[in-house]
N, C-alpha and C. Protein backbone atom coordinates (compact mmCIF):
# COMPACT_ATOMS: atom_id res chain seq x y z
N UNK A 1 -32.77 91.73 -73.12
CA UNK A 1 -32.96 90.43 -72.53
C UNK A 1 -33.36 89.40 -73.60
N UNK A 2 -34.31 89.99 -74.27
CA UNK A 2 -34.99 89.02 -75.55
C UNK A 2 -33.72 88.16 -76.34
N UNK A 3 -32.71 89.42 -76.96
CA UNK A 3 -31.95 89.27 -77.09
C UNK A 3 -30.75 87.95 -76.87
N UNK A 4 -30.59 88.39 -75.63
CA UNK A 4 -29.71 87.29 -74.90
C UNK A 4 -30.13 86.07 -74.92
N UNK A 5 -31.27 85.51 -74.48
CA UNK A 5 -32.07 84.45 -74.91
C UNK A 5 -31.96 84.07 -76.23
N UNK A 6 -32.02 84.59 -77.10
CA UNK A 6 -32.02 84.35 -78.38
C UNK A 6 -30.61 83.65 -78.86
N UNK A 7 -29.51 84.93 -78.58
CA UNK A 7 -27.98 84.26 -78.75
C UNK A 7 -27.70 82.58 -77.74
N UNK A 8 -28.48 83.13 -76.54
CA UNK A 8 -28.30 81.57 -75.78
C UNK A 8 -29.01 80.53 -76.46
N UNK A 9 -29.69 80.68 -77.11
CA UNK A 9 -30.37 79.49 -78.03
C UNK A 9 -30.09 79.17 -79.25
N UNK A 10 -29.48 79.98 -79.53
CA UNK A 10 -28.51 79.72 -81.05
C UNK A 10 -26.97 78.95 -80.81
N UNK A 11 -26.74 79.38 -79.97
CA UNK A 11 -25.20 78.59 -79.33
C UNK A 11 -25.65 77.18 -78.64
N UNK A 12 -26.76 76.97 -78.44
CA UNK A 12 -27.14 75.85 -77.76
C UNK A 12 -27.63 75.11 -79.17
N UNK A 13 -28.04 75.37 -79.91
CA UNK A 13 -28.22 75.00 -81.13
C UNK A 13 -27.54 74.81 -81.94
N UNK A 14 -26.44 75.27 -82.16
CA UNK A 14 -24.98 75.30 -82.59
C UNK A 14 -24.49 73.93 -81.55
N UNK A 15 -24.50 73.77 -80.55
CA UNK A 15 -23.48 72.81 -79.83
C UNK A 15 -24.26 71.35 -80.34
N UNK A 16 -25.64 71.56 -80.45
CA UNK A 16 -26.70 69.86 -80.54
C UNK A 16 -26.18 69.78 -82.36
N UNK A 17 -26.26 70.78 -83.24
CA UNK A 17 -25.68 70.22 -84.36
C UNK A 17 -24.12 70.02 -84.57
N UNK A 18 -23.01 70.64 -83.88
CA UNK A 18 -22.38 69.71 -83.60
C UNK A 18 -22.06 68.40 -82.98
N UNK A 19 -22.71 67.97 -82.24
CA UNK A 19 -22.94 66.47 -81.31
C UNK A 19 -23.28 66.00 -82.72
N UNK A 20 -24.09 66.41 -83.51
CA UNK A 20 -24.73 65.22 -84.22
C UNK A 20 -23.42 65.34 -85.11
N UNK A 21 -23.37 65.83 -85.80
CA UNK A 21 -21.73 66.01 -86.70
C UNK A 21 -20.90 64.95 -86.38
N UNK A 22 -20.36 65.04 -84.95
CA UNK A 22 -19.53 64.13 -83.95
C UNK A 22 -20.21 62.97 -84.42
N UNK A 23 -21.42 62.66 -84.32
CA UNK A 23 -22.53 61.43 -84.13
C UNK A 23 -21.60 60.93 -85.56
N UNK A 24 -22.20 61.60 -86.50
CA UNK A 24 -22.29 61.23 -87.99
C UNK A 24 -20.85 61.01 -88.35
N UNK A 25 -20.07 61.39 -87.97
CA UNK A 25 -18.19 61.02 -87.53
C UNK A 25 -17.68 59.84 -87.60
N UNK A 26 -18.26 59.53 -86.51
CA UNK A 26 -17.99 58.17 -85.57
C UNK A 26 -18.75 57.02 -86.21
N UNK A 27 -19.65 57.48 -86.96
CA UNK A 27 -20.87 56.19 -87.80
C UNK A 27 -19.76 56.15 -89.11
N UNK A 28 -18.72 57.07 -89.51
CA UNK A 28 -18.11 56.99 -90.42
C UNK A 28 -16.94 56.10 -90.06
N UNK A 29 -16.08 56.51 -89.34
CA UNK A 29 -15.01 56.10 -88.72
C UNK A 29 -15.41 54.38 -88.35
N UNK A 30 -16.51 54.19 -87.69
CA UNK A 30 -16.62 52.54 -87.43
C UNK A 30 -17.23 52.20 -88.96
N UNK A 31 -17.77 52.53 -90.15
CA UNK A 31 -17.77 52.00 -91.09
C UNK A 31 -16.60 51.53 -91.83
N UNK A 32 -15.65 52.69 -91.65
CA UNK A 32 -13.76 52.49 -92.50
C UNK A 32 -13.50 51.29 -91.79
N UNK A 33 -13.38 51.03 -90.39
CA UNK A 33 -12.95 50.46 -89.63
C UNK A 33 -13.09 48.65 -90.14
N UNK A 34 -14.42 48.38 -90.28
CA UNK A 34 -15.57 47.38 -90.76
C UNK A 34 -14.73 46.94 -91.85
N UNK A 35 -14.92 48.52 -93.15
CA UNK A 35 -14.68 47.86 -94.04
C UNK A 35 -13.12 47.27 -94.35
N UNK A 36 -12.22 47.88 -93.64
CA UNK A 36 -10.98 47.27 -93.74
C UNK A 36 -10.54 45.69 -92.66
N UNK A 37 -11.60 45.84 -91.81
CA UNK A 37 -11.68 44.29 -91.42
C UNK A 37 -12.07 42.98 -92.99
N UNK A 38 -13.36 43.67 -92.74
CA UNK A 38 -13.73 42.78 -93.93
C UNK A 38 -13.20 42.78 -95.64
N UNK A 39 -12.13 43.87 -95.83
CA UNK A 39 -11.17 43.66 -96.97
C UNK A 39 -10.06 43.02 -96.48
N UNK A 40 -9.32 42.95 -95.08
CA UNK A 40 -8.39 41.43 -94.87
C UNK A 40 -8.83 40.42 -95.49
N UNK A 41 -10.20 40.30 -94.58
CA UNK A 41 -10.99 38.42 -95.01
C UNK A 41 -11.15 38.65 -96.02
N UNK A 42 -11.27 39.65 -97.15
CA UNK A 42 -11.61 39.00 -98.24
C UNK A 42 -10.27 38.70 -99.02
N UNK A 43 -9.37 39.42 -98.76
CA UNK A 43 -8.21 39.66 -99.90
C UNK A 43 -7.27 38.52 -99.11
N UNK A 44 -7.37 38.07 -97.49
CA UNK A 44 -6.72 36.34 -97.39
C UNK A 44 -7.31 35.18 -98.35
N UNK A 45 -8.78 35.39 -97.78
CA UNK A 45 -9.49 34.88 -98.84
C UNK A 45 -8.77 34.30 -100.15
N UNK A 46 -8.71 35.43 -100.93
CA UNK A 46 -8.66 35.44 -102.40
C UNK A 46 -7.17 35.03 -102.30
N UNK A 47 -6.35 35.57 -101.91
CA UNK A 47 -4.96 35.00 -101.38
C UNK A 47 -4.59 33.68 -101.70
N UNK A 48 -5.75 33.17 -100.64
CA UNK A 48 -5.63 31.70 -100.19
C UNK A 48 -5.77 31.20 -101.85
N UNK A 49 -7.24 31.62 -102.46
CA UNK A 49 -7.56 31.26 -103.87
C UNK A 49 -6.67 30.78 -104.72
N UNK A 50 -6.08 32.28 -104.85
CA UNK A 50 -4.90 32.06 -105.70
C UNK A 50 -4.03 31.46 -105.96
N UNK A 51 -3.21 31.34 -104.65
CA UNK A 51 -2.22 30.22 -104.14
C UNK A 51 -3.03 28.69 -104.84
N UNK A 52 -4.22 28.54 -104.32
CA UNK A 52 -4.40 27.17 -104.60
C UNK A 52 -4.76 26.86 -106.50
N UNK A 53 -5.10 28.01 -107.06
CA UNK A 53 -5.35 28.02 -108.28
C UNK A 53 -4.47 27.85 -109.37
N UNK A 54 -3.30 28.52 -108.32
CA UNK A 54 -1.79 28.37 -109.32
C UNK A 54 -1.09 27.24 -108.71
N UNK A 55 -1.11 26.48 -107.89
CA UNK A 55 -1.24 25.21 -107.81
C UNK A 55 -1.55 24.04 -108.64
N UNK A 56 -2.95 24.35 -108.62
CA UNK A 56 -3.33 23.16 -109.14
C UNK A 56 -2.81 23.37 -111.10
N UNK A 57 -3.18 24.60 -111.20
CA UNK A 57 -2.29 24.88 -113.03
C UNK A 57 -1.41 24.46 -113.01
N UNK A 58 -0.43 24.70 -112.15
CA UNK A 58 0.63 23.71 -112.11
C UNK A 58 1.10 22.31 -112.23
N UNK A 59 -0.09 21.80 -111.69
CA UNK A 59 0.11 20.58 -111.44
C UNK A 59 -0.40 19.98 -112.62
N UNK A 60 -1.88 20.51 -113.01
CA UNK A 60 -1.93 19.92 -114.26
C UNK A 60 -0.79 20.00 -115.50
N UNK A 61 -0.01 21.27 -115.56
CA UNK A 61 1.07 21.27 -117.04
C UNK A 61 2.02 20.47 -116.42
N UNK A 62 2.46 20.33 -115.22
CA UNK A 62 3.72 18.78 -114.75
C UNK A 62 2.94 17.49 -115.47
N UNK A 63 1.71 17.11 -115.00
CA UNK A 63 0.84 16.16 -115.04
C UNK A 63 0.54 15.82 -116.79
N UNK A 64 0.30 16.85 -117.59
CA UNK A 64 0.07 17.08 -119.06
C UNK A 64 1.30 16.56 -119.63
N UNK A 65 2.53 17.44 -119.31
CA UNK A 65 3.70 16.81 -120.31
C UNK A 65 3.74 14.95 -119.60
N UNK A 66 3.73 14.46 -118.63
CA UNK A 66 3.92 13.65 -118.11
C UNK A 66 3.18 12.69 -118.67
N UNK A 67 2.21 12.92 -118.44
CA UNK A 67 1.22 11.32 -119.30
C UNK A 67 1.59 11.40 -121.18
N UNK A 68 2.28 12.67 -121.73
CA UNK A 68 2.35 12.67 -122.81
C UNK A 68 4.34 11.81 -122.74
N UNK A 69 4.65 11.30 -121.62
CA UNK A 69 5.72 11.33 -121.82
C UNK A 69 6.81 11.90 -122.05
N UNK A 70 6.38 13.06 -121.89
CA UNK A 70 7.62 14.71 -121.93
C UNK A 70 7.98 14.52 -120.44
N UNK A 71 9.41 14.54 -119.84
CA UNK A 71 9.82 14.88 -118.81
C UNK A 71 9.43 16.32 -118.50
N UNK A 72 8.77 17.01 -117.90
CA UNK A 72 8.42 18.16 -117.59
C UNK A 72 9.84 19.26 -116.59
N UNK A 73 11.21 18.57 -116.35
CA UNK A 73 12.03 19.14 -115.69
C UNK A 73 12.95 19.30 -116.35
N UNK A 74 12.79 19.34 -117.83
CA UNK A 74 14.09 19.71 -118.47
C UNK A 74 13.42 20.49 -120.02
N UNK A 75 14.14 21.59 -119.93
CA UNK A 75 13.93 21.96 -121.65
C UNK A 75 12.23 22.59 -121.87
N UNK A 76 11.84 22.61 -122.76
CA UNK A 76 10.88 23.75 -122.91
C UNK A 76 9.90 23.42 -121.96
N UNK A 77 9.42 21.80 -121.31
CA UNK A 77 8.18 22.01 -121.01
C UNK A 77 8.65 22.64 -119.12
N UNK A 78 9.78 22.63 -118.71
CA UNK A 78 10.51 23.05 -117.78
C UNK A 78 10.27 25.08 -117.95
N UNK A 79 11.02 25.55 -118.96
CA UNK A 79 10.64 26.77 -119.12
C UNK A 79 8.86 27.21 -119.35
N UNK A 80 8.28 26.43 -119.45
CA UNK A 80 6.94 26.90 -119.44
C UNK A 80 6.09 27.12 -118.17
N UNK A 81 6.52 25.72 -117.68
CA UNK A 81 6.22 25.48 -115.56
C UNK A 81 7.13 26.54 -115.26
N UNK A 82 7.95 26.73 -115.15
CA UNK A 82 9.06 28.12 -114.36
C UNK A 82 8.55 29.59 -115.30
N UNK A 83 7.63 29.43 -116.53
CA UNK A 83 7.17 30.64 -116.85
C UNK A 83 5.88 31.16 -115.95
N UNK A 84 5.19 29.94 -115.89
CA UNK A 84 3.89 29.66 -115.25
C UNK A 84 3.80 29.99 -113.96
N UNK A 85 4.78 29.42 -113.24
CA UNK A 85 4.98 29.65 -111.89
C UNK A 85 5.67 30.91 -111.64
N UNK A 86 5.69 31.59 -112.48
CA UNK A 86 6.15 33.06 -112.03
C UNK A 86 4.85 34.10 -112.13
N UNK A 87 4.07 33.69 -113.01
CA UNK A 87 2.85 34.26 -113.45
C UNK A 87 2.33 34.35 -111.98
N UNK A 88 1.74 33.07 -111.72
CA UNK A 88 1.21 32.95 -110.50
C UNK A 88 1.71 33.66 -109.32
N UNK A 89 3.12 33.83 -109.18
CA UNK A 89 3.83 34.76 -108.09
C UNK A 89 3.39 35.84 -108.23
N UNK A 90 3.71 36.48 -109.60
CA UNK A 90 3.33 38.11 -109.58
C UNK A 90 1.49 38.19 -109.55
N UNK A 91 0.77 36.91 -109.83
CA UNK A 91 -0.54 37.41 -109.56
C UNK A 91 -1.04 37.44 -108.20
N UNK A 92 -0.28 36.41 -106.87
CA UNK A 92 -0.64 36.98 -105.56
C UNK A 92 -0.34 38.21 -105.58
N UNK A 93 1.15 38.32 -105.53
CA UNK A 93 1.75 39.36 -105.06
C UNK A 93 0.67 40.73 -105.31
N UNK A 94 0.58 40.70 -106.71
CA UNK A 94 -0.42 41.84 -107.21
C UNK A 94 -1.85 41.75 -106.26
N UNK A 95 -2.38 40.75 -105.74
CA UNK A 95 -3.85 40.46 -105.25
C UNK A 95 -3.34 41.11 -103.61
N UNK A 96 -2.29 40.61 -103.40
CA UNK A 96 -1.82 41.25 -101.82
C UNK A 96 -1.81 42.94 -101.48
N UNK A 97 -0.75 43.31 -102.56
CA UNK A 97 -1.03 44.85 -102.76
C UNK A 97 -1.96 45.78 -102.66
N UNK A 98 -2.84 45.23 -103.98
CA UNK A 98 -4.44 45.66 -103.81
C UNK A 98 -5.24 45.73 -102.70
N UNK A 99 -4.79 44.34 -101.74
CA UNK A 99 -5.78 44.22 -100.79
C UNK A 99 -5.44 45.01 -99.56
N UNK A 100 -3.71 45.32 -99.39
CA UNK A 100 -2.75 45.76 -98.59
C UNK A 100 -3.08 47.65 -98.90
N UNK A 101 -3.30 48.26 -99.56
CA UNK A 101 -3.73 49.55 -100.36
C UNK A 101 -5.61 49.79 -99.94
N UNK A 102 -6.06 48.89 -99.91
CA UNK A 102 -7.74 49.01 -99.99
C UNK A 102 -7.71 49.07 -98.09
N UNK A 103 -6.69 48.31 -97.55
CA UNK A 103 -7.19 48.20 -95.89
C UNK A 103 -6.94 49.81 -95.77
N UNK A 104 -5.27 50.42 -96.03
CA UNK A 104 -4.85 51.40 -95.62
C UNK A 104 -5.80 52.29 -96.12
N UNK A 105 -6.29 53.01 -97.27
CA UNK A 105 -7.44 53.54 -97.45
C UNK A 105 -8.40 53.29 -96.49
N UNK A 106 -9.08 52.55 -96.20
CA UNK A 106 -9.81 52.19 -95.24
C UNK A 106 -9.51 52.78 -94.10
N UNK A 107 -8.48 52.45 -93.20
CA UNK A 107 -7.59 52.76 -91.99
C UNK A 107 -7.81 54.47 -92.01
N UNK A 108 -7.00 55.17 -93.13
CA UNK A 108 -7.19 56.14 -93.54
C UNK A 108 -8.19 56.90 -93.56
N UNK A 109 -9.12 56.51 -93.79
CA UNK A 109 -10.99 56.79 -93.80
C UNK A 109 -10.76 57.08 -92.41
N UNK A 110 -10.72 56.17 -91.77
CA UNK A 110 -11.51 55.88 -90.53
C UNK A 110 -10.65 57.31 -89.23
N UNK A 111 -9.60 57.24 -89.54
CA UNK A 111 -8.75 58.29 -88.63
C UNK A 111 -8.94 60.03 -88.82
N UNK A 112 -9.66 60.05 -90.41
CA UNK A 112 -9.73 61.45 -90.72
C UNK A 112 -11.12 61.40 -89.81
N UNK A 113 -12.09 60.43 -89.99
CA UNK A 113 -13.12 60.46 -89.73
C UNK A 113 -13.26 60.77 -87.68
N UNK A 114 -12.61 59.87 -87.47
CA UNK A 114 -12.30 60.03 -85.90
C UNK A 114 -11.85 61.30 -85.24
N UNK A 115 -10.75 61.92 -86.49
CA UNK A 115 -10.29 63.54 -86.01
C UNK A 115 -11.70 64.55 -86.44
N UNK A 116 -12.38 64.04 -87.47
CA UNK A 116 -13.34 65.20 -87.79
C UNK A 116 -14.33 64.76 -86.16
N UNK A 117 -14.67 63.33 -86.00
CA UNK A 117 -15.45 63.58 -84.54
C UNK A 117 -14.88 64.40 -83.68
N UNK A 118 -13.51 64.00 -83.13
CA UNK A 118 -12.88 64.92 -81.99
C UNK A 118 -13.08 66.72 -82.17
N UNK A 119 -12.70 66.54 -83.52
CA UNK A 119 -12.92 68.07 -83.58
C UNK A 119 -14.82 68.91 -83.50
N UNK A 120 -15.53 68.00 -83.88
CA UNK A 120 -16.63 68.58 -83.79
C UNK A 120 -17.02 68.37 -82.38
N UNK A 121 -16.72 68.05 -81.59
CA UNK A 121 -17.00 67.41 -80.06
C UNK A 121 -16.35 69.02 -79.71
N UNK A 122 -15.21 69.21 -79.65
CA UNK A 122 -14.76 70.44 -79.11
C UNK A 122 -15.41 71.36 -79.31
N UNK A 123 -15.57 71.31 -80.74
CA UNK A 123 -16.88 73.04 -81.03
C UNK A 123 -17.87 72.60 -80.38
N UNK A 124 -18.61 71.26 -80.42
CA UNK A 124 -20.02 71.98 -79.36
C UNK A 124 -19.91 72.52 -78.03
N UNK A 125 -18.82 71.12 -77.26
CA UNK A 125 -18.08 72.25 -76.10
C UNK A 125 -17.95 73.66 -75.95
N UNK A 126 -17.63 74.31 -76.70
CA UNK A 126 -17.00 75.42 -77.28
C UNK A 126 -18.10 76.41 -76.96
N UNK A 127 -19.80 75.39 -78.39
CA UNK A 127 -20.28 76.60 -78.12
C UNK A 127 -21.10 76.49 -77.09
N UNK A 128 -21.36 75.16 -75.78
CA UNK A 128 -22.13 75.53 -74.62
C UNK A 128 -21.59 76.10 -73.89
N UNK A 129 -19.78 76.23 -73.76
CA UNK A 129 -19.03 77.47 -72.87
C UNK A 129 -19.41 79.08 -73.36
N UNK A 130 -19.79 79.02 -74.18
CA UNK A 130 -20.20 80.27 -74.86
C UNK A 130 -21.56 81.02 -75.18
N UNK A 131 -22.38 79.29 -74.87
CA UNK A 131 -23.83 79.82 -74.49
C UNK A 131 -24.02 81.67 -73.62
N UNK A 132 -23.80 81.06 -72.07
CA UNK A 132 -24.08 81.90 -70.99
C UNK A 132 -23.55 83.33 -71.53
N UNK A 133 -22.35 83.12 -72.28
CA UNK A 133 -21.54 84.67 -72.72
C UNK A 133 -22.43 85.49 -73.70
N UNK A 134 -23.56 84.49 -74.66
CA UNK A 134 -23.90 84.82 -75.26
C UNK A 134 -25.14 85.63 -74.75
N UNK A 135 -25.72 85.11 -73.92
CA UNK A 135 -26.86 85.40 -72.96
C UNK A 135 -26.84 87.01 -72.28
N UNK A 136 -25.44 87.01 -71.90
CA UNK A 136 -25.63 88.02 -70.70
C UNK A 136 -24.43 89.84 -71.65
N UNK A 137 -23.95 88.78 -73.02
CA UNK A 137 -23.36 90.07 -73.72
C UNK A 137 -24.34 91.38 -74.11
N UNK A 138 -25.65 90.90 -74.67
CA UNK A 138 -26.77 92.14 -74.94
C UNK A 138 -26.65 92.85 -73.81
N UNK A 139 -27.05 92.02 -72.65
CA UNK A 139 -27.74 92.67 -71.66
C UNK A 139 -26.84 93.67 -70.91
N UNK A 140 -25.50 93.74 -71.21
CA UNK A 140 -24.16 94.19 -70.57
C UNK A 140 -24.38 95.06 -71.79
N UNK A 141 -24.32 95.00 -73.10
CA UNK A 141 -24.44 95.89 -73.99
C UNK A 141 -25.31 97.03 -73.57
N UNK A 142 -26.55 96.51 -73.46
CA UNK A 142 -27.95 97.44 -73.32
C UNK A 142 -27.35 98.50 -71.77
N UNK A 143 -26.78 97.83 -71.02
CA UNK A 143 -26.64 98.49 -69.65
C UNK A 143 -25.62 99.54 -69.52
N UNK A 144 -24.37 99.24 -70.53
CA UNK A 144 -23.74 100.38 -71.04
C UNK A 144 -23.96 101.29 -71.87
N UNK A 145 -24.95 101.12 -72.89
CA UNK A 145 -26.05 102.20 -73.85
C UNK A 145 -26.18 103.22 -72.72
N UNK A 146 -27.60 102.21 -71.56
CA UNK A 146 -28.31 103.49 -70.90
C UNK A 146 -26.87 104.12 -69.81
N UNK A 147 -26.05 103.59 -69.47
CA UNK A 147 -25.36 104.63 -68.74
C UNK A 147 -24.55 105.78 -69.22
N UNK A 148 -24.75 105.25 -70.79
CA UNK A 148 -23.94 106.19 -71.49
C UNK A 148 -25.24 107.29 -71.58
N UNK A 149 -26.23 107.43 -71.20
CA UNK A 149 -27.38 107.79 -71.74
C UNK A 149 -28.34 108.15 -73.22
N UNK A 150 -28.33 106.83 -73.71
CA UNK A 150 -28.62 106.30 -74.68
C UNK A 150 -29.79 105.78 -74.99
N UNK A 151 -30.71 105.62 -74.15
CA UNK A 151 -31.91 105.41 -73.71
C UNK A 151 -32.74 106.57 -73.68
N UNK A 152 -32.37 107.63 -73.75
CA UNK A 152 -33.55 108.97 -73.81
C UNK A 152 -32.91 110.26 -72.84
């Protein structure tokens, strides 16, 4: 009997540290979640930055050859703005990627994290269906000992 009690309290103990497992899961999974919200806003953000940064560079080298009296749409100071303005393309583009790679990681986080909850949710299930089995297996043990006459 002692026994049985004992296994029933170890499986019941087994199921509360899985819950918390599950617990500690789900505190993971809504952190990924968070942080790939808040890497959109930052990487539109910076997006936005960029866009306006390679803008305004722009505008100053049109603006630069211009007050110097260089037509800026023909001939080198033309290839420098169309060098410039490509720079700036491949540096969103590159800032998008990064930021497009950091959500999915994120996303990623968050779904392993959600399957490790589901799955630890089932084992504690698991082991309070298995409690009672655990309880009453000694005692079914012990009862087939003495009929085997094993007891004395």
């Amino acid at each position: 009997m002692v026994g049985g009690i004992g296994a029933y309290s170890g499986k019941m103990t087994e199921a509360k540290n899985y819950d918390a497992q599950r617990e500690t899961y789900e505190i993971q999974r809504d952190a990924a979640d968070r942080d790939a919200a808040l890497t959109r806003e930052a990487g539109a953000y910076e997006g936005a930055r960029a866009v306006e940064r390679g803008a305004q560079l722009l505008s100053r080298q049109v603006s630069g050859y211009a007050s110097r009296g260089i037509s800026p749409s023909t001939g080198t100071p033309l290839d420098v703005i169309t060098s410039t303005g490509a720079d700036v393309g491949l540096d969103i583009a590159a800032a998008r990627f990064g930021t497009q790679r950091a959500i999915e990681n994120s996303q990623t986080e968050a779904k392993i994290a959600s399957r490790n909850a589901t799955t630890a949710g089932m084992n504690a299930s698991s082991s309070r269906a298995a409690a009672p089995l655990a309880f009453v297996a000694p005692v079914i043990n012990a009862g087939a000992t003495y009929l085997k006459g094993g007891f004395g």
